[in-house]
Structure formats: structure tokens, C-alpha cells
N, C-alpha and C. Protein backbone atom coordinates (compact mmCIF):
# COMPACT_ATOMS: atom_id res chain seq x y z
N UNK A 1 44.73 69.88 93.70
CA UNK A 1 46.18 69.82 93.59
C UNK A 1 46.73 71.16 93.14
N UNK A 2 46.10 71.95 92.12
CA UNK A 2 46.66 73.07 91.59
C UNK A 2 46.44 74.07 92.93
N UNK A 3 45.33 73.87 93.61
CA UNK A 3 45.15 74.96 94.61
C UNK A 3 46.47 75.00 95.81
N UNK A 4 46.39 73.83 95.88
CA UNK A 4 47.56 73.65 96.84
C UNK A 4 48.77 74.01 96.68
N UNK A 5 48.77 73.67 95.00
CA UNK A 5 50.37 74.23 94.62
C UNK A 5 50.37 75.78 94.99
N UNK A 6 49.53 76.19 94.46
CA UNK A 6 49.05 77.93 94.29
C UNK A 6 49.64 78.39 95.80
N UNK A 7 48.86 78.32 96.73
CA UNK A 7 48.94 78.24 98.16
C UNK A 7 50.30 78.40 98.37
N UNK A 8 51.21 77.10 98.07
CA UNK A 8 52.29 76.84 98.67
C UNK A 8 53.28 77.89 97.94
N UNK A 9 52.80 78.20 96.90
CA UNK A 9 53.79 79.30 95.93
C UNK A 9 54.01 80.63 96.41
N UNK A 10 52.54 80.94 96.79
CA UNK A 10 52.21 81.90 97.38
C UNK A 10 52.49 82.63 98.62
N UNK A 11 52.36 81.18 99.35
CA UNK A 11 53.39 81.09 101.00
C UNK A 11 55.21 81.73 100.92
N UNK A 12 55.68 80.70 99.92
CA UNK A 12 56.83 80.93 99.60
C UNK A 12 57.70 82.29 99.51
N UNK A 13 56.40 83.20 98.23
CA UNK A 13 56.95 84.23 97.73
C UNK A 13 56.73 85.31 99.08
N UNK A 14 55.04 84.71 100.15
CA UNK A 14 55.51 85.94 101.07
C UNK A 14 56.64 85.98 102.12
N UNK A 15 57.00 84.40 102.01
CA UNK A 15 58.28 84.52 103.10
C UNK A 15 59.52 85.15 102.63
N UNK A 16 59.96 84.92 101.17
CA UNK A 16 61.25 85.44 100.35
C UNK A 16 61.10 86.72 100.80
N UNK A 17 59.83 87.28 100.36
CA UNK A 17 59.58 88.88 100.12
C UNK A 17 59.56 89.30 102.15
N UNK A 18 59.20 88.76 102.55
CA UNK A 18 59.86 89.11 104.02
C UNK A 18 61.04 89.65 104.80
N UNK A 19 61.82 87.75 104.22
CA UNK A 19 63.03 88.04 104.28
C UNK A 19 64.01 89.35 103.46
N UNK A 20 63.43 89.47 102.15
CA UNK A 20 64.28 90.65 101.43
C UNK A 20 63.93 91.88 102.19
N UNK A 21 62.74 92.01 102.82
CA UNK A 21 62.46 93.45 103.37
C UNK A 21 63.18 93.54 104.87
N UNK A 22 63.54 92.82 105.58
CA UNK A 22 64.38 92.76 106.85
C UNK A 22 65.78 92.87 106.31
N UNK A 23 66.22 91.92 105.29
CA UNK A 23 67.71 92.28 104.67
C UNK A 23 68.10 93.83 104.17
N UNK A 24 67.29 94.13 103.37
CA UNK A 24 67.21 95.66 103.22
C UNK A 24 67.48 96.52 104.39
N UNK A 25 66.46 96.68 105.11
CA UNK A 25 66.28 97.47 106.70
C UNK A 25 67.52 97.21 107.04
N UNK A 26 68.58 95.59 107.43
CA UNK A 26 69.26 95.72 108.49
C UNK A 26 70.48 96.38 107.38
N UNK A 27 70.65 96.52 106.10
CA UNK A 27 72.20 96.83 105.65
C UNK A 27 71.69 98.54 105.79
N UNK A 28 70.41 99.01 106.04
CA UNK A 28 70.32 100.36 105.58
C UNK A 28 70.66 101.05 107.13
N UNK A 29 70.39 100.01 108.21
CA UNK A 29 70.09 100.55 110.13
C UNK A 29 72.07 99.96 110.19
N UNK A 30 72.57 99.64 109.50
CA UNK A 30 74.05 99.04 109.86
C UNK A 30 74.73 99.94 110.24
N UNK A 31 75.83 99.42 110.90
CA UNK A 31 76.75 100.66 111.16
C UNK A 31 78.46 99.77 110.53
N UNK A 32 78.66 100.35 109.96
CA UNK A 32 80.37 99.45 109.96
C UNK A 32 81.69 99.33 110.71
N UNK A 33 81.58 98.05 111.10
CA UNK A 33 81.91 97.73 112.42
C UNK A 33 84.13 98.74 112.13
N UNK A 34 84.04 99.05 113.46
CA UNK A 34 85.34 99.73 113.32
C UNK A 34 86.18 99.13 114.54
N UNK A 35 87.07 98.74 114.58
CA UNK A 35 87.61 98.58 115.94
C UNK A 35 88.04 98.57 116.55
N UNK A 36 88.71 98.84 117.78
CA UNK A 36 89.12 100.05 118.93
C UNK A 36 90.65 99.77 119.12
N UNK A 37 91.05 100.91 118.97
CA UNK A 37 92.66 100.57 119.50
C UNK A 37 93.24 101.39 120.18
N UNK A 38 93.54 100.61 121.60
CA UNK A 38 93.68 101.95 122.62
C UNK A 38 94.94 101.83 122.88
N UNK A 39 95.54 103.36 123.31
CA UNK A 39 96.77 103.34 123.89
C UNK A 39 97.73 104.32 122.82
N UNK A 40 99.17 104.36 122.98
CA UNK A 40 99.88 104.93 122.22
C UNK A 40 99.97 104.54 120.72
N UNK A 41 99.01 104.97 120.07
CA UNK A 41 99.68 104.61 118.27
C UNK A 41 100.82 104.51 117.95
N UNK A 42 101.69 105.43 118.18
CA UNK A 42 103.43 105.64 117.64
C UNK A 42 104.26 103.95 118.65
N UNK A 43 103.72 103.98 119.86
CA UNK A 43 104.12 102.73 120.72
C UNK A 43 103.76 101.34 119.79
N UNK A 44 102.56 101.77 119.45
CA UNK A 44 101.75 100.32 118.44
C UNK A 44 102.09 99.98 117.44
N UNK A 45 102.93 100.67 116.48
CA UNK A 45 103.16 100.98 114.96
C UNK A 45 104.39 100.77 115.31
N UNK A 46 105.24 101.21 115.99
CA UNK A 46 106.62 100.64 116.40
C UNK A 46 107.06 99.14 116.53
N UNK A 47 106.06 99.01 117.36
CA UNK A 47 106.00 97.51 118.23
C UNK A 47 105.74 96.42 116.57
N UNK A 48 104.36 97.04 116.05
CA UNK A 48 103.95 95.70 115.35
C UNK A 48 105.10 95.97 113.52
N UNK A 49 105.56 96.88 113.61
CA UNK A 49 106.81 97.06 112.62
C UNK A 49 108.05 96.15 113.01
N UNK A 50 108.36 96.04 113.79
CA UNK A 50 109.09 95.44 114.14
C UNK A 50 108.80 93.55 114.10
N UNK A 51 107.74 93.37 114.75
CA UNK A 51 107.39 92.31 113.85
C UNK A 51 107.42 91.98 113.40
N UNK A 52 106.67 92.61 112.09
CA UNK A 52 106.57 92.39 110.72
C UNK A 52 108.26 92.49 110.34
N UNK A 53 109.20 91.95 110.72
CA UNK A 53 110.96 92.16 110.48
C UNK A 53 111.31 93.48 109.56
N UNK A 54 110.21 94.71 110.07
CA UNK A 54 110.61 96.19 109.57
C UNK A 54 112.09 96.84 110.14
N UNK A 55 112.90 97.44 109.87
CA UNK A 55 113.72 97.92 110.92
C UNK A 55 113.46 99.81 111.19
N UNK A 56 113.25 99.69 112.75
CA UNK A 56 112.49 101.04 112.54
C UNK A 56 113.44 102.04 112.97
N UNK A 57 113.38 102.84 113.18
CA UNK A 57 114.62 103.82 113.97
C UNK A 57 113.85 105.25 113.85
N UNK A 58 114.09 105.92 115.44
CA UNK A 58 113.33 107.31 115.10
C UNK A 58 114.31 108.19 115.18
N UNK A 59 113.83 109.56 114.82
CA UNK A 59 115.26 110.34 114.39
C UNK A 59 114.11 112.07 115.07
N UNK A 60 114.77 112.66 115.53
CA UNK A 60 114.47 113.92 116.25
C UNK A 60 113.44 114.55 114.93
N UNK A 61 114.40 114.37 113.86
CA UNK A 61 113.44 115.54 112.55
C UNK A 61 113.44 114.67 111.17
N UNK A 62 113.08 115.41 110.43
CA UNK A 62 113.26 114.35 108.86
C UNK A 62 114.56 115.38 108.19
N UNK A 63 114.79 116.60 108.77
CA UNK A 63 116.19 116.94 108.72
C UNK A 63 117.16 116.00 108.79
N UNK A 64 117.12 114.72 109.78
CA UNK A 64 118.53 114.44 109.94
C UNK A 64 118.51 112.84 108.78
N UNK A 65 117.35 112.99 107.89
CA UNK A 65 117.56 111.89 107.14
C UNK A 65 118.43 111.37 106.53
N UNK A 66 119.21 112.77 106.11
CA UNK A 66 120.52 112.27 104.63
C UNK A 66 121.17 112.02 105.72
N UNK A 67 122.33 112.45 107.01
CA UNK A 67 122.96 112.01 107.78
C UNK A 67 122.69 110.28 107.91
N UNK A 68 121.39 109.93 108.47
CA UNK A 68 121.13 108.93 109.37
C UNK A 68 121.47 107.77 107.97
N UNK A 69 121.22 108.00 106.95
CA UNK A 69 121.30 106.65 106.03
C UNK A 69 122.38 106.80 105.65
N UNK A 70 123.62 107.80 105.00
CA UNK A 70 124.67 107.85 105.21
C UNK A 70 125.23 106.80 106.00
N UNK A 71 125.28 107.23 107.49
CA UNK A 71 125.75 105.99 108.45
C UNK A 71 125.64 104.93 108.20
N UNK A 72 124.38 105.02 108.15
CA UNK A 72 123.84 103.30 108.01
C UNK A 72 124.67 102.50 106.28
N UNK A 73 124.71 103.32 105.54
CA UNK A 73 124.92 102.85 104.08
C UNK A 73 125.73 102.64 103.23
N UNK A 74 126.50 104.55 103.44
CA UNK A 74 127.87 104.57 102.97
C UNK A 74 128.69 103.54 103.45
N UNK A 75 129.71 103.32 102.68
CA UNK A 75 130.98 102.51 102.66
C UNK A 75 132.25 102.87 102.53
N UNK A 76 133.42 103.40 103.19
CA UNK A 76 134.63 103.68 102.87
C UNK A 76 134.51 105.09 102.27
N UNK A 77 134.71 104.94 100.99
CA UNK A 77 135.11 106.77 100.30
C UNK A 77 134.21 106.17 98.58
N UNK A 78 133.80 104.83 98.87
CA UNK A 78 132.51 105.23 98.07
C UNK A 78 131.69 105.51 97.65
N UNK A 79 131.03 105.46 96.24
CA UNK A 79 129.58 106.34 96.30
C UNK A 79 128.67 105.82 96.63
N UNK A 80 127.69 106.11 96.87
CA UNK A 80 126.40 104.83 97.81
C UNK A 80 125.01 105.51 96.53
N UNK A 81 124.91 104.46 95.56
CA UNK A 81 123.70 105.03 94.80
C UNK A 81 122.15 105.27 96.06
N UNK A 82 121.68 106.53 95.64
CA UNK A 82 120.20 106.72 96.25
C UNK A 82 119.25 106.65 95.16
N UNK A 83 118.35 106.29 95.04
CA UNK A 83 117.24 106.58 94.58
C UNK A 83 116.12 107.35 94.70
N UNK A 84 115.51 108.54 94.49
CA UNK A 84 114.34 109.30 94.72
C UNK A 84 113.37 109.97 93.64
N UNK A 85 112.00 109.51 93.74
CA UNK A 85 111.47 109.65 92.94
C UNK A 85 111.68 111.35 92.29
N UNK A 86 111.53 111.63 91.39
CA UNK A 86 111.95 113.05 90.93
C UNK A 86 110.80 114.27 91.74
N UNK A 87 109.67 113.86 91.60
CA UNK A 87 108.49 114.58 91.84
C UNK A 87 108.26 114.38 93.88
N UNK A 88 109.23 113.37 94.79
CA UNK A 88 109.28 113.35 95.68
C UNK A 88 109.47 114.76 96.91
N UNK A 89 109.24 115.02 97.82
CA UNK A 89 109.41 116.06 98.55
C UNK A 89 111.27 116.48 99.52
N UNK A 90 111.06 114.49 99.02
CA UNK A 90 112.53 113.75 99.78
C UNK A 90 113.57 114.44 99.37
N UNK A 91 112.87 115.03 97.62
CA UNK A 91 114.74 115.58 97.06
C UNK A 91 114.97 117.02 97.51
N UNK A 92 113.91 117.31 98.52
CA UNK A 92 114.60 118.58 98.94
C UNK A 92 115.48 118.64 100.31
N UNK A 93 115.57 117.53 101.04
CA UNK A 93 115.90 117.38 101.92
C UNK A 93 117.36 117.78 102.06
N UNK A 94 118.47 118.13 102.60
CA UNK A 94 120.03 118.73 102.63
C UNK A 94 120.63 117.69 102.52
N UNK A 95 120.54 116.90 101.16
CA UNK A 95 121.66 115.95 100.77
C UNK A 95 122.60 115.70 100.34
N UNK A 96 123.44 117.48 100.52
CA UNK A 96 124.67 118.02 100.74
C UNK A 96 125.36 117.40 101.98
N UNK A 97 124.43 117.32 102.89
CA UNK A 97 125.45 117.13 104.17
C UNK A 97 125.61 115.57 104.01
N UNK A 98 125.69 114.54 102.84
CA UNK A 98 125.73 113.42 102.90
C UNK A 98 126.45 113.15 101.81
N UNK A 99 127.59 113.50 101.27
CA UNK A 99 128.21 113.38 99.99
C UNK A 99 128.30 111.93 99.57
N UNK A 100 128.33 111.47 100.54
CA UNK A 100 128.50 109.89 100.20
C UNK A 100 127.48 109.10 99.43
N UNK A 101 126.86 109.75 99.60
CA UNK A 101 125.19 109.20 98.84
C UNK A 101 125.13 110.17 97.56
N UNK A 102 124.68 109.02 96.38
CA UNK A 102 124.54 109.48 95.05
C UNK A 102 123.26 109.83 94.89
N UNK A 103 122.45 110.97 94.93
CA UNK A 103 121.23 111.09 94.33
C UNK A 103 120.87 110.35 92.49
N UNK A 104 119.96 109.91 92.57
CA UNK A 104 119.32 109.24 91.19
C UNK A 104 118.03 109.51 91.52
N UNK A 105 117.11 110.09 89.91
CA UNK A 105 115.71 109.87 90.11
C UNK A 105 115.16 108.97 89.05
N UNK A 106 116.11 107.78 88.55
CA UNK A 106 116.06 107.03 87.79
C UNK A 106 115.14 105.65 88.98
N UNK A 107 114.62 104.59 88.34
CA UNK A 107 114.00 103.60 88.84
C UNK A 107 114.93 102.97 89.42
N UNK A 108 114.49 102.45 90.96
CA UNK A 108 115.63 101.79 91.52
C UNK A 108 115.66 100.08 90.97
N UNK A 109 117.20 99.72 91.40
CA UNK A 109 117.11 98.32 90.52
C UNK A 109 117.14 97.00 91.67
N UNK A 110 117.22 95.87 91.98
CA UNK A 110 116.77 94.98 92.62
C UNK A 110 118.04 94.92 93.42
N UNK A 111 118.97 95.49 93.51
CA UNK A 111 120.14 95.70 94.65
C UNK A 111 119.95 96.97 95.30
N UNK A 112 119.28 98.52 94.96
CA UNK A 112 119.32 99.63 94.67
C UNK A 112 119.30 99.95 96.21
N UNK A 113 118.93 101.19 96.57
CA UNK A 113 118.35 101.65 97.74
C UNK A 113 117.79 102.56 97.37
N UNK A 114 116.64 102.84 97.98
CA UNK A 114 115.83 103.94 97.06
C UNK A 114 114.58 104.73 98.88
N UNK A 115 114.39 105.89 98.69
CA UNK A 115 113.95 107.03 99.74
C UNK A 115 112.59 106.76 99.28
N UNK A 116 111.03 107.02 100.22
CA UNK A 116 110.42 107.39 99.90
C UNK A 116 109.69 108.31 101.10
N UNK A 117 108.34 108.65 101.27
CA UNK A 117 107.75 109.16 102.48
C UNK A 117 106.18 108.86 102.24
N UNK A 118 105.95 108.21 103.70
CA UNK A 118 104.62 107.54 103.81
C UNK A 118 103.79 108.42 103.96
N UNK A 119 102.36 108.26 103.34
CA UNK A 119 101.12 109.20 103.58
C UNK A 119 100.94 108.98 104.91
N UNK A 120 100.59 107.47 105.38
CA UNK A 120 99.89 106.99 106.85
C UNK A 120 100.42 105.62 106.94
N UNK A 121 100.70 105.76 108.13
CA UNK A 121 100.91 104.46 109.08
C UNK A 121 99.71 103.93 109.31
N UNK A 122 99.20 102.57 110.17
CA UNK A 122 98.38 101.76 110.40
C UNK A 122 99.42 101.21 111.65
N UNK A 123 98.83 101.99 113.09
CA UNK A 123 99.25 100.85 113.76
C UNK A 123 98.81 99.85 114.51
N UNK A 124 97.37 98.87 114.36
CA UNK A 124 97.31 97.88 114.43
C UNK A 124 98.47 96.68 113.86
N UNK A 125 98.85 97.35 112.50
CA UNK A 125 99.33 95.86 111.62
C UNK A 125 101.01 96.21 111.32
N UNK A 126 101.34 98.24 111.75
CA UNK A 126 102.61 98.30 111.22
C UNK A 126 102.82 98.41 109.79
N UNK A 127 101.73 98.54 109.34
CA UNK A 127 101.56 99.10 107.65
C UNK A 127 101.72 100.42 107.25
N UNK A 128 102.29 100.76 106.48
CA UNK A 128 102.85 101.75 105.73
C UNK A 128 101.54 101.90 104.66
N UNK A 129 100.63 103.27 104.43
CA UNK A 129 100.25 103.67 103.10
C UNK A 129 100.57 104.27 102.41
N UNK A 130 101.07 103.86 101.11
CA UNK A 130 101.13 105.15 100.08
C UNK A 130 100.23 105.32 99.12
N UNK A 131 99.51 106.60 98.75
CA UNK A 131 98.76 106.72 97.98
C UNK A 131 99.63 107.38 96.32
N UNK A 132 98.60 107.18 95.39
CA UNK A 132 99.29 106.96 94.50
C UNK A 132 99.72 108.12 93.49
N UNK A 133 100.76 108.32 93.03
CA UNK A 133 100.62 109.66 92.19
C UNK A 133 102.33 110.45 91.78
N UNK A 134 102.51 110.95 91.40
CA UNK A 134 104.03 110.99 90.56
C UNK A 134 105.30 111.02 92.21
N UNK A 135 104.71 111.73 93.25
CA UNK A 135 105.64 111.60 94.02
C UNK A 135 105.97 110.51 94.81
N UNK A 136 105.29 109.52 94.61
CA UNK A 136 105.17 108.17 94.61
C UNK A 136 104.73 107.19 94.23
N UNK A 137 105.87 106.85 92.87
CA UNK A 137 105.28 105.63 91.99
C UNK A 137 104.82 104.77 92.37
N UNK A 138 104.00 103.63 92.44
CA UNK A 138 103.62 102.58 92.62
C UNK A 138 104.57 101.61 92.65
N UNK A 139 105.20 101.40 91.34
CA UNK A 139 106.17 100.20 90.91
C UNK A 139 107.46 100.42 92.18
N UNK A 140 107.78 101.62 92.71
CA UNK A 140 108.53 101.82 93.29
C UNK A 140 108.73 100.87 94.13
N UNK A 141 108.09 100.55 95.29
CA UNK A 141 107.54 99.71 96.38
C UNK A 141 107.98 98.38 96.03
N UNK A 142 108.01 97.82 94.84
CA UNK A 142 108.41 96.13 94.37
C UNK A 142 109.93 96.47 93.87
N UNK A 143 110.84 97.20 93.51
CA UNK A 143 111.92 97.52 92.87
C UNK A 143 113.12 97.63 93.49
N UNK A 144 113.04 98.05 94.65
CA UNK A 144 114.55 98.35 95.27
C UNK A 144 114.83 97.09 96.12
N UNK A 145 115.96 96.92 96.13
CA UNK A 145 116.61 96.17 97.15
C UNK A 145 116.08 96.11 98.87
N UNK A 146 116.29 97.79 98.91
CA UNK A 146 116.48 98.37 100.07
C UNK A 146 115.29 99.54 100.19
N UNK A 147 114.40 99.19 100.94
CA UNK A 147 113.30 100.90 100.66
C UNK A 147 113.41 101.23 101.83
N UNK A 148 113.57 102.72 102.05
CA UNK A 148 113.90 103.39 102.66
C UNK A 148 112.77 104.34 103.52
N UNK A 149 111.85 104.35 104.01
CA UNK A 149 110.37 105.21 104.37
C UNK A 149 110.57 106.25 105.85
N UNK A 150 110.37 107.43 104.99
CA UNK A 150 109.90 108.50 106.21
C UNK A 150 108.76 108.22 106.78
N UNK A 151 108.30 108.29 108.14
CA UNK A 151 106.54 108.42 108.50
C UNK A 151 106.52 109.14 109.86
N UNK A 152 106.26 110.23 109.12
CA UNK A 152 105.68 111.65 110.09
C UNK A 152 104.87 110.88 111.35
N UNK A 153 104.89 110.40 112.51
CA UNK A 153 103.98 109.80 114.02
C UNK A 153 102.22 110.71 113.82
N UNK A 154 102.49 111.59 113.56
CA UNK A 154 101.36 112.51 113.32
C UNK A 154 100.29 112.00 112.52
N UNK A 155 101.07 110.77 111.68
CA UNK A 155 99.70 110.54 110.51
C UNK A 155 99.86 108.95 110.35
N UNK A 156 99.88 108.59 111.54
CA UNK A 156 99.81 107.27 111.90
C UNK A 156 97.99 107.17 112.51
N UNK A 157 97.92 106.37 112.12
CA UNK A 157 95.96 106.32 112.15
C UNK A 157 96.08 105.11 112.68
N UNK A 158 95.05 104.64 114.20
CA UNK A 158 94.56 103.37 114.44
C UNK A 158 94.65 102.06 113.39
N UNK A 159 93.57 101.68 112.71
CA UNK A 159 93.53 100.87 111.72
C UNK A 159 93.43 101.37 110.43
N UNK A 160 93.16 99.99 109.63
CA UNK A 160 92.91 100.37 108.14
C UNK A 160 91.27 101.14 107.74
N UNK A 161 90.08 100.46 108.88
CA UNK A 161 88.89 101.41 108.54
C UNK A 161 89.32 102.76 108.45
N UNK A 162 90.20 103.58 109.70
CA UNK A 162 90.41 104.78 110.18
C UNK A 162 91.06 105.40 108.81
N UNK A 163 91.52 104.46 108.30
CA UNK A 163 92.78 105.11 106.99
C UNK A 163 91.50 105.07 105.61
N UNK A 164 91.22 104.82 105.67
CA UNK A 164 89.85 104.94 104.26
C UNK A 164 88.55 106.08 105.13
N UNK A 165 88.32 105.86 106.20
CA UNK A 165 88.17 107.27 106.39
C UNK A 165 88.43 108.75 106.69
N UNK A 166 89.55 108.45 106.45
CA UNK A 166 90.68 109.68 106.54
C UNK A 166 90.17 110.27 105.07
N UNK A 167 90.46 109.28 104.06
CA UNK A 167 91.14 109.39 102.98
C UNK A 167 89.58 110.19 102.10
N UNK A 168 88.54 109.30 102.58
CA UNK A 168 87.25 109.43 101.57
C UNK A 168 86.53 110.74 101.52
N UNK A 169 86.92 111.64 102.82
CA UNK A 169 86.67 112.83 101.46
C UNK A 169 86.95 113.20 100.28
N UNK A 170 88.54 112.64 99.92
CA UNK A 170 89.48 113.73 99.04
C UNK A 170 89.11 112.41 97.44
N UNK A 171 88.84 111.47 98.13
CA UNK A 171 88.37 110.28 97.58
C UNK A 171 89.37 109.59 96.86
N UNK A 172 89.20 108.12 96.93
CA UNK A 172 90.02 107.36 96.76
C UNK A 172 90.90 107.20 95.86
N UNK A 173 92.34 107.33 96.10
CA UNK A 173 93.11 107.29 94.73
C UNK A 173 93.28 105.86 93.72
N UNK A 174 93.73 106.23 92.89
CA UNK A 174 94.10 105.11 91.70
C UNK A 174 94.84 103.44 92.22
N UNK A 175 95.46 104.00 93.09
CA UNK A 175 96.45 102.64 93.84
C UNK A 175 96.47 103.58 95.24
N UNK A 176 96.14 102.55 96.45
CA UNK A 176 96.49 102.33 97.29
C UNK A 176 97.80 101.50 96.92
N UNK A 177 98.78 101.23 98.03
CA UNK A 177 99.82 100.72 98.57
C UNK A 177 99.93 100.38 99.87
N UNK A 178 99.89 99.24 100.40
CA UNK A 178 100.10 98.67 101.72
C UNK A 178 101.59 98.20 101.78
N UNK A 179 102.13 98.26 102.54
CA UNK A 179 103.73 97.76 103.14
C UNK A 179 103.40 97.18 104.15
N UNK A 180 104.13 96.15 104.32
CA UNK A 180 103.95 95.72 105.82
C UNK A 180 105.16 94.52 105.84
N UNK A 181 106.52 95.86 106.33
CA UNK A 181 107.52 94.91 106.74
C UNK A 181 108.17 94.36 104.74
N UNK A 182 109.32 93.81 105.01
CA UNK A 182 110.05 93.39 103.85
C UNK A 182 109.17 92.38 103.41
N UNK A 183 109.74 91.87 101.64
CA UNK A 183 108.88 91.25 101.14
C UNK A 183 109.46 89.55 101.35
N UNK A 184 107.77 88.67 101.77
CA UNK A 184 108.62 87.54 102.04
C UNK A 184 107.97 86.51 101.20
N UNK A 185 108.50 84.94 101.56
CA UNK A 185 108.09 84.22 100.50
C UNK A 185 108.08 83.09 101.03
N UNK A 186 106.95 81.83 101.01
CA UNK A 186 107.47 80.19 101.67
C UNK A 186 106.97 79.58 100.90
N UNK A 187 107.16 80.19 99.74
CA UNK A 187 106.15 79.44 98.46
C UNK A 187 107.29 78.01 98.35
N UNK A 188 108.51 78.05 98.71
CA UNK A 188 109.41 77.05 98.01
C UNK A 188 109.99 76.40 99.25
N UNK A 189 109.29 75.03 99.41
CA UNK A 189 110.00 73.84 100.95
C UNK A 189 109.70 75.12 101.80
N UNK A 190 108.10 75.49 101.93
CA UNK A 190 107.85 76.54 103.51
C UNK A 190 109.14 77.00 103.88
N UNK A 191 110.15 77.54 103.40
CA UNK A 191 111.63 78.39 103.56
C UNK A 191 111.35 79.49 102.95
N UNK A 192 111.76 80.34 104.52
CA UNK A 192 111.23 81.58 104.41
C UNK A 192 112.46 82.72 103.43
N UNK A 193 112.12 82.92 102.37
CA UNK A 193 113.32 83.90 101.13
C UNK A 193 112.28 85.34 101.39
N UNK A 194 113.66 86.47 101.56
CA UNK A 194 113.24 87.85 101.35
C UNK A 194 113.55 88.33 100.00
N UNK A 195 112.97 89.40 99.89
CA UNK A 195 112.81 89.70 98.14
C UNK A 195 112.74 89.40 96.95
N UNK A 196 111.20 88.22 97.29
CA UNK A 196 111.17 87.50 96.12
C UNK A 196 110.53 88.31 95.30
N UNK A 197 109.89 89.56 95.91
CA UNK A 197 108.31 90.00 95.39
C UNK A 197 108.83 91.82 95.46
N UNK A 198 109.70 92.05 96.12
CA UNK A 198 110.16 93.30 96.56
C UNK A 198 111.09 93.32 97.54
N UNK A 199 111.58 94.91 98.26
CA UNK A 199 112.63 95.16 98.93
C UNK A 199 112.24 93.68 99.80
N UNK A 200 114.11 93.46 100.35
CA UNK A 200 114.78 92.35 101.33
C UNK A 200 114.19 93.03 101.79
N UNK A 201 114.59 94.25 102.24
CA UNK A 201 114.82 94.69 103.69
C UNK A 201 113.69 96.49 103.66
N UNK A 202 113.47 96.64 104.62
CA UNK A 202 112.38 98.04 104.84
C UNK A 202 113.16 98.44 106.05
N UNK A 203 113.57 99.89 106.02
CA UNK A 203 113.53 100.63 106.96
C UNK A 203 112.90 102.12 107.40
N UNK A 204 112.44 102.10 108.28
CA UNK A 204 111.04 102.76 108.30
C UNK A 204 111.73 104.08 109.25
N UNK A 205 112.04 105.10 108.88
CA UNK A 205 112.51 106.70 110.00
C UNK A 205 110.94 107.07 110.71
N UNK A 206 110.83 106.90 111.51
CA UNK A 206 109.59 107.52 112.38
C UNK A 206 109.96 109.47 112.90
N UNK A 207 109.48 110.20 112.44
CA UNK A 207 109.83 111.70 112.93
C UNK A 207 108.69 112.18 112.85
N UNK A 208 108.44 113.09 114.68
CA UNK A 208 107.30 114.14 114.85
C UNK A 208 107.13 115.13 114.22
N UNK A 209 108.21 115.43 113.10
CA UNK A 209 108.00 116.58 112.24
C UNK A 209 106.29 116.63 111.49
């Protein structure tokens, strides 16, 4: 009886120890699966932004930014608060030619409208990345009413693998940030409420600059 047990123990441990040596081999021979997205990116990232109920609009340069939200924002001969992070690139932009708009680099508030500019697009999903760091707060992204996003077509990347290997030389920052489209909610009678969690509304400037 003991021999048999022995035997069968023995059997056991060489099959485990088998299996662990093929498990090993196949994660070390792996490749990580990536997957293909053909065709126009800027066409793809458009398309699936829109979707996601982003509102996108492209504009010749990131020159004509203060103009284009002006239009869209100002009201009458009032002031239209902006928001921009202080350490942003946004506040250099000619936001003279937009008097109507109040620069602030104070935190935007849950009515606010507030500027930012995306590291990388994702256009499989129409996601916006921001990586993390004074010229773009984190908290920013949940705070405004209204967020406002530049994204250069140039640094729009296939998927999200493509965007972590972009990124992993310089190596991974503190917070990622994903966007994708305004913030929504069916937590309450499956009725769909915007800005339970962040901006109602996202509008996204696409420029080849």
C-alpha cells in the first residue's frame, strides 16, 4: 500500500513538474498579441469619437483655437470663464484674439470650461491619453463642465498596446488618463445622465500641426 502510494506521488509530481516546464517555455516563446488596424487612423479616431457622443471638429492649426471656442462659447458682450492649467502649453496660444474668453489657471468648477492638449489619441476606441504631470493635472479630466482637448492627428496611435509602446521607453508615468467621449452614467432606472463622474460634454479640436 505505501509503495503504491509512493508511485502514485511520484507520478503526480512528474506530471506537475512537466506541466510547469511547458508553462514556463510557452510565457518565455510568447509574443503579445497586438492587433491590426488598418486604414486611416485620423478617419478611425474621428469616426469612433463621435460615437463615443465626443464632439469633434478639425481646425487647419491649433492657432485658430482661441477663435474656434470663442464662437462656439462666448455669449453676447459677456465674459466666458476659461480654464488652463498654468504649466499648460495652451496658455501660450493668442488668446488676445478672443477677448471674450476669460483666462483662469485656477481649478475648473462643475459648470466651468476648461482647455487641455492630448499626448495620444487611440483610434480603435476614440480615446484621448493624457499622461500625467503639472501641465496636465489629473483631477482636471473629472472637474469641468465642459473639457475642451487639442489632439495633434500626428500622435494618434492604432490601439492602446501601440500607446504603451510608444510610451515604454521614456517609461511609464504616475497616472495614465483615458477619455473616451463625455462622462456617462445608468447606474439610476438604466437612464442614461451625463456628468455624473466628469465633463457633460468633450470636445475634441483635431489639428495636423
Amino acid at each position: 500500500m505505501t509503495e503504491k502510494m509512493s508511485k502514485k506521488t511520484t507520478g503526480r509530481a512528474e506530471i506537475l513538474a512537466r506541466l510547469r516546464a511547458a508553462s514556463a517555455q510557452d510565457r518565455v516563446n510568447a509574443k503579445p498579441y497586438r492587433p491590426q488596424l488598418q486604414g486611416d487612423l485620423k478617419a478611425e479616431f474621428f469616426s469612433k469619437a463621435q460615437a463615443a457622443d465626443a464632439n469633434v471638429h478639425e481646425i487647419a492649426s491649433i492657432e485658430a483655437i482661441p477663435t474656434k471656442l470663442q464662437s462656439l462659447f462666448a455669449e453676447g458682450d459677456n465674459q466666458t470663464p476659461l480654464h488652463i492649467a498654468q504649466a499648460s502649453l495652451a496658455r501660450d496660444l493668442a488668446w488676445e484674439c478672443a477677448p471674450k474668453l476669460n483666462l483662469h489657471d485656477t481649478p475648473p468648477g462643475g459648470e466651468a470650461l476648461a482647455v487641455s492638449i492630448a499626448d495620444y489619441g487611440i483610434a480603435d476606441t476614440g480615446t484621448l491619453a493624457f499622461l500625467s504631470g503639472a501641465a496636465r493635472p489629473s483631477s482636471w479630466h473629472f472637474l469641468p463642465g465642459i473639457e475642451c482637448v487639442v489632439l495633434r492627428t500626428t500622435l494618434i496611435v492604432p490601439t492602446l498596446e501601440d500607446l504603451f509602446a510608444q510610451i515604454a521607453d521614456a517609461g511609464l508615468p504616475s497616472t495614465l488618463n483615458l477619455v473616451t467621449g463625455p462622462s456617462r452614467t445608468a447606474d439610476i432606472e438604466q437612464t442614461i445622465e451625463r456628468g455624473a463622474h466628469g465633463p457633460r460634454a468633450l470636445h475634441i479640436f483635431m489639428t495636423g500641426d
